[in-house]
N, C-alpha and C. Protein backbone atom coordinates (compact mmCIF):
# COMPACT_ATOMS: atom_id res chain seq x y z
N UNK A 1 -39.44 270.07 143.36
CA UNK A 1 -39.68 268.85 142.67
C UNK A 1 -41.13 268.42 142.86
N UNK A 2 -42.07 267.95 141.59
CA UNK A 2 -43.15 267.53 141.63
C UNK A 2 -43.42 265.99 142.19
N UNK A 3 -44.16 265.87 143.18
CA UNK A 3 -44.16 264.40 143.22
C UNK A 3 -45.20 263.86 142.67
N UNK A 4 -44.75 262.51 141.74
CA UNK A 4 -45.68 261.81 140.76
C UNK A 4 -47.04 261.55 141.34
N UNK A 5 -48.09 261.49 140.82
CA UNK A 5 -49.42 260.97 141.35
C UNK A 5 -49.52 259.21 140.84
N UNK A 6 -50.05 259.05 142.25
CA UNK A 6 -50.38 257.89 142.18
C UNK A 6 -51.56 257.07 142.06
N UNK A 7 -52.65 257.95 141.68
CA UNK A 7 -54.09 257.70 141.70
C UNK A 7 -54.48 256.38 140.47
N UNK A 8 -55.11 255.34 141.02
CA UNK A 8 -55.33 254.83 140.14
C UNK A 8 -56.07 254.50 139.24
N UNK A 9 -56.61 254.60 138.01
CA UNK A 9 -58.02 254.39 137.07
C UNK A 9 -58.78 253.26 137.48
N UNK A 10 -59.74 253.80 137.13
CA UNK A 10 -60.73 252.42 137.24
C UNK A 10 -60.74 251.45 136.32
N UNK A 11 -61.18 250.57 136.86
CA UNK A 11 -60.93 249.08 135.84
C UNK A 11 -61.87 249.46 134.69
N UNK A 12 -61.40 248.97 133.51
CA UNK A 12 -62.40 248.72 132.39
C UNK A 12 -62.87 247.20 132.30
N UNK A 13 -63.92 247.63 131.63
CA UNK A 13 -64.86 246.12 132.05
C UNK A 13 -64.94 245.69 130.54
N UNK A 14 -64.83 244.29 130.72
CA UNK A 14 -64.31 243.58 129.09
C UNK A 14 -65.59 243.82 128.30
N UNK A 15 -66.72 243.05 129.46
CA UNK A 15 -68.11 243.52 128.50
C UNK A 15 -68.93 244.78 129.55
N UNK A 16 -70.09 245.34 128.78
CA UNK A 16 -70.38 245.80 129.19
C UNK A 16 -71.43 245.25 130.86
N UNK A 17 -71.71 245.98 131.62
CA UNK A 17 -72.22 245.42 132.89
C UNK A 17 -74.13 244.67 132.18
N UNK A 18 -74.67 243.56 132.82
CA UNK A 18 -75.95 243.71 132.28
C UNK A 18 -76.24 244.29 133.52
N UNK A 19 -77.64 244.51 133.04
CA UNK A 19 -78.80 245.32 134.06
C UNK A 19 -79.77 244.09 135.02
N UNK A 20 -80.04 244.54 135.88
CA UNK A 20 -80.88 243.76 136.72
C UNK A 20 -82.09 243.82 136.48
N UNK A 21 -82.33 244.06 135.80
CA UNK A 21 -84.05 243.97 135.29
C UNK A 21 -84.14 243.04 133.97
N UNK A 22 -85.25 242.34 133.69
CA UNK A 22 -84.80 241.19 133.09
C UNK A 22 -85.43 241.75 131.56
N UNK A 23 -85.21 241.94 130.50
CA UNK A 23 -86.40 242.37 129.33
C UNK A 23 -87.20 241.66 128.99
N UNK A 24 -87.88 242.29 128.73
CA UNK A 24 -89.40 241.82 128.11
C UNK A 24 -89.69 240.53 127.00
N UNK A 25 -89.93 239.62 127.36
CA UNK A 25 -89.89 238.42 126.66
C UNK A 25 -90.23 238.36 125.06
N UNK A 26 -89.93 238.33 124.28
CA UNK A 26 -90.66 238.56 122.48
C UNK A 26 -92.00 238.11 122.57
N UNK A 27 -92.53 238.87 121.41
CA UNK A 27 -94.13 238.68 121.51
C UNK A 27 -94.23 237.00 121.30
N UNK A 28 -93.68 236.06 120.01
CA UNK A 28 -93.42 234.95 119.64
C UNK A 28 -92.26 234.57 119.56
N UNK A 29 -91.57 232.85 119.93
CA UNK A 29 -90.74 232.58 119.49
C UNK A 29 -90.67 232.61 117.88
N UNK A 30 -89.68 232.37 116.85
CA UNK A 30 -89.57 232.06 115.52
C UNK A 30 -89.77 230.64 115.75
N UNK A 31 -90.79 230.02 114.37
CA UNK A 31 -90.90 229.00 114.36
C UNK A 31 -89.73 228.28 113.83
N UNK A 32 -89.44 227.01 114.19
CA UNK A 32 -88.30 226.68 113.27
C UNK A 32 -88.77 225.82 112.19
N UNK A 33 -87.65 225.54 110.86
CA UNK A 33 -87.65 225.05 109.55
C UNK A 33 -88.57 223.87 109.89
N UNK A 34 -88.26 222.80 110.67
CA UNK A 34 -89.01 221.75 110.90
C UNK A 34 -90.24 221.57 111.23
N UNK A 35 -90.53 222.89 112.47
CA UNK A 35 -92.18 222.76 112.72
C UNK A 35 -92.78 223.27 111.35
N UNK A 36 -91.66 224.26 110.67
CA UNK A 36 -93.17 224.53 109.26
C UNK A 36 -93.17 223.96 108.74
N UNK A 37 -92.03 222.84 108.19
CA UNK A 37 -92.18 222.07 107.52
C UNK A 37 -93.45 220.84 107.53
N UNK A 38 -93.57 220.58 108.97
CA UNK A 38 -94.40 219.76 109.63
C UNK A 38 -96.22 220.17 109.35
N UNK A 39 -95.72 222.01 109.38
CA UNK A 39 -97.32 222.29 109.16
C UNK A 39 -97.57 222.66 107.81
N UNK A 40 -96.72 222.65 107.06
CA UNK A 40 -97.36 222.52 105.44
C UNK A 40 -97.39 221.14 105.24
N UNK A 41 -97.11 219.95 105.53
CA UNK A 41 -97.24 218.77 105.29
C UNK A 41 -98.77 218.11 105.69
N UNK A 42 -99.08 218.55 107.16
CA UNK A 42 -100.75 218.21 107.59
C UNK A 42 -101.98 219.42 107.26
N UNK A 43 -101.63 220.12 106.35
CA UNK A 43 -102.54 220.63 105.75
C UNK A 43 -103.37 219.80 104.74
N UNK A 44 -104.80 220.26 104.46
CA UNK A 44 -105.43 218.95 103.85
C UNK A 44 -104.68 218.37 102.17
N UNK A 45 -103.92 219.24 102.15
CA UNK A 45 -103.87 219.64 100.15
C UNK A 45 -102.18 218.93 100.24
N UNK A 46 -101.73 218.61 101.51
CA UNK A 46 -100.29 218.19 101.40
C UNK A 46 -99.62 219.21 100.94
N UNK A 47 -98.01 218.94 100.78
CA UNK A 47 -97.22 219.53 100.29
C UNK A 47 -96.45 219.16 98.97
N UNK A 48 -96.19 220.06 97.72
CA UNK A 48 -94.64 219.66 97.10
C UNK A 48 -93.63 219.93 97.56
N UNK A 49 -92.70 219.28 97.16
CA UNK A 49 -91.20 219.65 97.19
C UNK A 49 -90.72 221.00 97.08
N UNK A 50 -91.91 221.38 96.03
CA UNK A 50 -90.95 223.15 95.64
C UNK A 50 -91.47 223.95 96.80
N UNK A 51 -92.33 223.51 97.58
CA UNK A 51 -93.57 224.83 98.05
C UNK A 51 -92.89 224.29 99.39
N UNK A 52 -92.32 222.98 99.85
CA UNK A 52 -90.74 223.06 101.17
C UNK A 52 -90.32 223.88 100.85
N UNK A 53 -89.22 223.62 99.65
CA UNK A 53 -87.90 224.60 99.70
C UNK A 53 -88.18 226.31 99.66
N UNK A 54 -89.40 226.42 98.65
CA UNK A 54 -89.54 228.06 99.11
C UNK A 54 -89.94 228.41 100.51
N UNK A 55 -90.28 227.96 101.25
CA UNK A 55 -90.99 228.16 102.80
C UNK A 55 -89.60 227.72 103.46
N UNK A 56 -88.68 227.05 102.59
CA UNK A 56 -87.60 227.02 104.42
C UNK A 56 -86.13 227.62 103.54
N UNK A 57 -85.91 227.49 101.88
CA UNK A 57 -84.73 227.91 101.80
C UNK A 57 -83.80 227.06 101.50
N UNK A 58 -84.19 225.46 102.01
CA UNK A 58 -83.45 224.38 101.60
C UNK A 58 -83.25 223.59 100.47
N UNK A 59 -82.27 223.35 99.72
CA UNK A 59 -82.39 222.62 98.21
C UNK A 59 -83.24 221.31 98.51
N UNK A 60 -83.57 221.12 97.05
CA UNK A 60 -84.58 219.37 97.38
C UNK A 60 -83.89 218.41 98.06
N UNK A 61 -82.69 218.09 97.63
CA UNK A 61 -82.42 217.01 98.64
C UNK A 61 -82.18 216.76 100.09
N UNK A 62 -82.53 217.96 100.88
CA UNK A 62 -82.44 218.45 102.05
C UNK A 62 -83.56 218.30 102.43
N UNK A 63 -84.72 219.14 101.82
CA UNK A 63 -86.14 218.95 101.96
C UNK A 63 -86.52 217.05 101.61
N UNK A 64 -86.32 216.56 101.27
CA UNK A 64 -86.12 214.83 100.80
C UNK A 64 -85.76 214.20 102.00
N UNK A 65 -84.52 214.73 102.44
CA UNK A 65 -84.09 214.00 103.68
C UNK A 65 -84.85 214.53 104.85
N UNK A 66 -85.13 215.61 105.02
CA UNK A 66 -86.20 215.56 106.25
C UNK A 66 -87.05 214.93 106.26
N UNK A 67 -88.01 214.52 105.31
CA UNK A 67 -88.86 213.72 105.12
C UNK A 67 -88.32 212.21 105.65
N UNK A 68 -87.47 211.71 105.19
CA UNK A 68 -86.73 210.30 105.62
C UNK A 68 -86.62 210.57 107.04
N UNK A 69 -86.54 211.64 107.15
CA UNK A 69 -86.38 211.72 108.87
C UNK A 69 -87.46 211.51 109.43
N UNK A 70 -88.54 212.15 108.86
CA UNK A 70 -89.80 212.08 109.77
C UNK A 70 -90.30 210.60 109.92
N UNK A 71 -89.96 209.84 108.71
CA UNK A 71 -90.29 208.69 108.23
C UNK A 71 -89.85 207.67 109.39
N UNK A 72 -88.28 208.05 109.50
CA UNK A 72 -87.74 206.96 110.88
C UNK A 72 -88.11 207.59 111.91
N UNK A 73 -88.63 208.44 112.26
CA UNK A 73 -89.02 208.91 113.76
C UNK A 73 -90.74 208.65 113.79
N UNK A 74 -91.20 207.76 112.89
CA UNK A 74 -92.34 206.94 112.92
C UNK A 74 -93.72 207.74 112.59
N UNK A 75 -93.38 209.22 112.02
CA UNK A 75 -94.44 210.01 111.29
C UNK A 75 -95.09 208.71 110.34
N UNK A 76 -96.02 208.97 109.55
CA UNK A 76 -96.81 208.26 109.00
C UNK A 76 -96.77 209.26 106.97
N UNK A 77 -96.29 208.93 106.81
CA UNK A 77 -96.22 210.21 105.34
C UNK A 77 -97.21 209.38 104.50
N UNK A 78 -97.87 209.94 103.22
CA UNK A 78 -98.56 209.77 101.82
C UNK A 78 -97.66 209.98 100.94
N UNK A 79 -97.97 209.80 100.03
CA UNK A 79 -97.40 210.51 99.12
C UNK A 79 -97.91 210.14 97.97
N UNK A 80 -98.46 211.22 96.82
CA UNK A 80 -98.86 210.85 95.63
C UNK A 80 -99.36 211.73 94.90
N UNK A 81 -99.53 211.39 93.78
CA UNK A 81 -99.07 212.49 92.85
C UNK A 81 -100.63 213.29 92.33
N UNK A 82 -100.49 214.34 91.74
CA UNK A 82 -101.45 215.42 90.97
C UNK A 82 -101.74 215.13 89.77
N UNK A 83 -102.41 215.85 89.26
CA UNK A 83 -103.08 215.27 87.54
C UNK A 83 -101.60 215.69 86.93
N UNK A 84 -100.86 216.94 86.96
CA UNK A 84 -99.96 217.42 86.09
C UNK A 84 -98.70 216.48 86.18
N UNK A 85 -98.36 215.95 87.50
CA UNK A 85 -97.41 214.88 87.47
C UNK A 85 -96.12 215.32 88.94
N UNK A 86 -96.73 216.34 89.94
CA UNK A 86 -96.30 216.45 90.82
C UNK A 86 -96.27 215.94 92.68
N UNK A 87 -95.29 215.46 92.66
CA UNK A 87 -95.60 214.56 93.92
C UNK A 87 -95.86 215.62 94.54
N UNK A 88 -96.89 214.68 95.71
CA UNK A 88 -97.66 215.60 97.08
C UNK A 88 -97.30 214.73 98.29
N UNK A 89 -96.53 215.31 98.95
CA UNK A 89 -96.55 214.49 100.43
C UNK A 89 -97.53 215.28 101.61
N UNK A 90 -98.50 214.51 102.57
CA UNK A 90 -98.34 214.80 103.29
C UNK A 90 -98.34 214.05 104.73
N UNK A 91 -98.74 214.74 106.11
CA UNK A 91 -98.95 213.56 107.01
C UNK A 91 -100.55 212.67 106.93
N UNK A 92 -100.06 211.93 106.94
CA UNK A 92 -101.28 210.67 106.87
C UNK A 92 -102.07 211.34 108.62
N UNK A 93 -103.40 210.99 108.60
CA UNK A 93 -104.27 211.32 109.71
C UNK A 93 -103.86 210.31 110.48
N UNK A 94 -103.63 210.18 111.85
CA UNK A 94 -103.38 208.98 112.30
C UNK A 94 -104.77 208.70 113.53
N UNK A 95 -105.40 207.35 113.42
CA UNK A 95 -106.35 206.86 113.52
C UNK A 95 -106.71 206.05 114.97
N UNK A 96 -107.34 207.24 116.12
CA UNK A 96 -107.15 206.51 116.97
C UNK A 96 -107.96 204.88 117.09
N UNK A 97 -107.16 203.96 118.41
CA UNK A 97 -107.52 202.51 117.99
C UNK A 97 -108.43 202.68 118.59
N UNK A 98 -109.67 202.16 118.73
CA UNK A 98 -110.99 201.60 118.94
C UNK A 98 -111.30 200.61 119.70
């Protein structure tokens, strides 16, 4: 008669183990929607609406409401229009006091 083995497997591991060495940090973080938004706005030429949404992806009224956002978090916005009839927002220079 054979007697059964009783050896037991090794555990499987749910994830894989990490390594102790830490990797290499990315060359840059990704900027996010808001900081670019922020830096096409203080450029000297301002921004439109269309030239937001192609740079972040967001429909106008999204790009609209960030703006209201910046507005209550006490940014300083312009806004006004081009010969052809397109609004330009951007950030107003803000002026140190004297």
């Amino acid at each position: 008669m054979t007697e059964p083995t009783t050896t037991k497997r090794p555990r499987r591991m749910a994830r894989e183990a990490k390594s102790e060495v830490p990797s290499a940090p990315s060359a840059a973080k990704p900027q996010s929607k808001g900081a670019l938004v922020e830096d096409l706005l203080q450029q000297s030429g301002g921004a439109a609406i269309e030239d937001l949404c192609l740079a972040t992806g967001w429909l106008p009224h999204t790009c609209r409401a960030f703006l209201t956002g910046l507005r209550k978090k006490g940014r300083p916005l312009e806004r006004s229009k081009r010969e052809d009839g397109v609004t330009i927002y951007r950030i107003a220079a803000t002026q140190a006091a004297a």
